[in-house]
C-alpha atoms as a PDB file:
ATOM      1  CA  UNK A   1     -36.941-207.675-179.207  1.00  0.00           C
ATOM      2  CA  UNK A   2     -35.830-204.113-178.303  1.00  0.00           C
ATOM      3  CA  UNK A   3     -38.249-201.571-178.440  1.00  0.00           C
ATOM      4  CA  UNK A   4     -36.063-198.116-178.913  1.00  0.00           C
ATOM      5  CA  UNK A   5     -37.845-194.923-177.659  1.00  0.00           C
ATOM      6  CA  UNK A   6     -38.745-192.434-180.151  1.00  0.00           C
ATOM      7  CA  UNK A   7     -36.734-189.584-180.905  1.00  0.00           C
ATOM      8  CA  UNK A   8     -38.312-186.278-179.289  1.00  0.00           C
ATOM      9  CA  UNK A   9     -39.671-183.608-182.681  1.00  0.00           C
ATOM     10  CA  UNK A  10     -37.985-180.338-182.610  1.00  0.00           C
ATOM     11  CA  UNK A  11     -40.070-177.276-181.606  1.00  0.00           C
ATOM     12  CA  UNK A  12     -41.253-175.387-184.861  1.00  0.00           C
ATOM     13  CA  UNK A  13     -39.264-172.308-184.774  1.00  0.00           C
ATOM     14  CA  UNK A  14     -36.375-173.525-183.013  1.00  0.00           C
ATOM     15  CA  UNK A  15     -33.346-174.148-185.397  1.00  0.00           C
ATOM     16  CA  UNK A  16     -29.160-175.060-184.749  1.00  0.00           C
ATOM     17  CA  UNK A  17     -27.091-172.102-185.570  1.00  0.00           C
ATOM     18  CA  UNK A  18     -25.349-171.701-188.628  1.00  0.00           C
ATOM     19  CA  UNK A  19     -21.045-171.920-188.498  1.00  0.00           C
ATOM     20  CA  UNK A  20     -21.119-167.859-188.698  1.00  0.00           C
ATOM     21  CA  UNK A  21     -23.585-167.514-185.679  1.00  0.00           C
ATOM     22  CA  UNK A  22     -21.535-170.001-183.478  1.00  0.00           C
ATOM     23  CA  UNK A  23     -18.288-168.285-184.599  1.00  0.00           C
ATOM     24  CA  UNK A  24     -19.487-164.852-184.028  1.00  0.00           C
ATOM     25  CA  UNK A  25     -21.061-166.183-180.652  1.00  0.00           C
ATOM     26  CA  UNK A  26     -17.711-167.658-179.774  1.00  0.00           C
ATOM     27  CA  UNK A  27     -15.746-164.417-180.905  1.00  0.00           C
ATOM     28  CA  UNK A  28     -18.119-162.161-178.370  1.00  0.00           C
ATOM     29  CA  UNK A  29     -17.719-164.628-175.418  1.00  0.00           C
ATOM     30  CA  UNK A  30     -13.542-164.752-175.597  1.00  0.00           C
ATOM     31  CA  UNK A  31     -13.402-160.863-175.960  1.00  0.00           C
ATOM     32  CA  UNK A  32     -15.925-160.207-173.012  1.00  0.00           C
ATOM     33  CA  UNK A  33     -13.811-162.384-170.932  1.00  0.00           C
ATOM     34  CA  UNK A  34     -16.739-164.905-170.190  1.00  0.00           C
ATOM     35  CA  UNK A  35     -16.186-166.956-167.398  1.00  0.00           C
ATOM     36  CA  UNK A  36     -18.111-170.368-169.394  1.00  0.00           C
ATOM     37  CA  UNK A  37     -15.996-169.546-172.595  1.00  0.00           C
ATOM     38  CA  UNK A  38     -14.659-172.923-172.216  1.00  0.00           C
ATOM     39  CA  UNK A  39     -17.412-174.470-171.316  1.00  0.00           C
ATOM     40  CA  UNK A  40     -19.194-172.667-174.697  1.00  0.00           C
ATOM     41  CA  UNK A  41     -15.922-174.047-177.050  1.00  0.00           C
ATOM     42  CA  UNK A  42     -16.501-177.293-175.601  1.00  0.00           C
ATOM     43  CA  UNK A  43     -20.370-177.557-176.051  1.00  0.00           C
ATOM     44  CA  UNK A  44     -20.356-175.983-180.031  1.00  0.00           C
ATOM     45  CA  UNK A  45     -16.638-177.746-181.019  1.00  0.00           C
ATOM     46  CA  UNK A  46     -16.622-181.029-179.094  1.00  0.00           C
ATOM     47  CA  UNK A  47     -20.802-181.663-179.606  1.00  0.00           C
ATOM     48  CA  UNK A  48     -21.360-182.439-175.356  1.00  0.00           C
ATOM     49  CA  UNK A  49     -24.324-181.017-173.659  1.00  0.00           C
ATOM     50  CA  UNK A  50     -25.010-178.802-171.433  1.00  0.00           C
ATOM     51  CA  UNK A  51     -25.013-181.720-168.489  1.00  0.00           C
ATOM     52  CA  UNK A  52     -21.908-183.226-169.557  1.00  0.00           C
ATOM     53  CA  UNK A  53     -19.787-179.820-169.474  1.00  0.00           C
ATOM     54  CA  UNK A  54     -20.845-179.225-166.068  1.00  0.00           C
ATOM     55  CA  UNK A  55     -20.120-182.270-164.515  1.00  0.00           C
ATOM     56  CA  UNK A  56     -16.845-182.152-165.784  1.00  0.00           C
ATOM     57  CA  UNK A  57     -14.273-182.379-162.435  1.00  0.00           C
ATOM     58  CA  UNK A  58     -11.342-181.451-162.495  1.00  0.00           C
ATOM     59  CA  UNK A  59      -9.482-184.800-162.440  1.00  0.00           C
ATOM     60  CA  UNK A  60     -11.511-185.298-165.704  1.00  0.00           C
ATOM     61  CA  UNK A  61      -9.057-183.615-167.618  1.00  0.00           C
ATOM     62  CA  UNK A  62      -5.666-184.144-168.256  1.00  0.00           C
ATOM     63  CA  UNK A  63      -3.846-181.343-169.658  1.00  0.00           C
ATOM     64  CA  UNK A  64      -0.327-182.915-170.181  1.00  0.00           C
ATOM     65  CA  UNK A  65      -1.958-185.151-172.905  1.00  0.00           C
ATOM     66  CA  UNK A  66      -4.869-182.652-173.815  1.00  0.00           C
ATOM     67  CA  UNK A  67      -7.972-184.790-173.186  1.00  0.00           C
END
């Protein structure tokens, strides 16, 4: 009775990024001291989007019990 929108195709040339690209991507943001390298750990390791990490407050996370 549902009817379920469609999922959207992926762009032809566009691809995810292998384990070693994300790692290497990682590496370069903690060692240039990027201000969003959390935000980047929490988008590759954790799977949220881009929309989800920045509307993240700051009573949204409880550091005591690490969520």
């Amino acid at each position: 009775m549902v009817k379920l929108p469609t999922m959207r195709k992926r762009v032809c040339g566009k691809a995810s990024w292998s384990v070693e690209a994300a790692h290497a991507f990682l590496e370069s943001a903690q060692s240039g001291s990027d201000p969003r390298y959390a935000a980047w750990v929490l988008i590759f390791v954790m799977g949220l989007r881009k929309g989800e990490v920045l509307s993240l407050q700051r009573e949204d996370i409880d550091m005591d019990a690490g969520e």
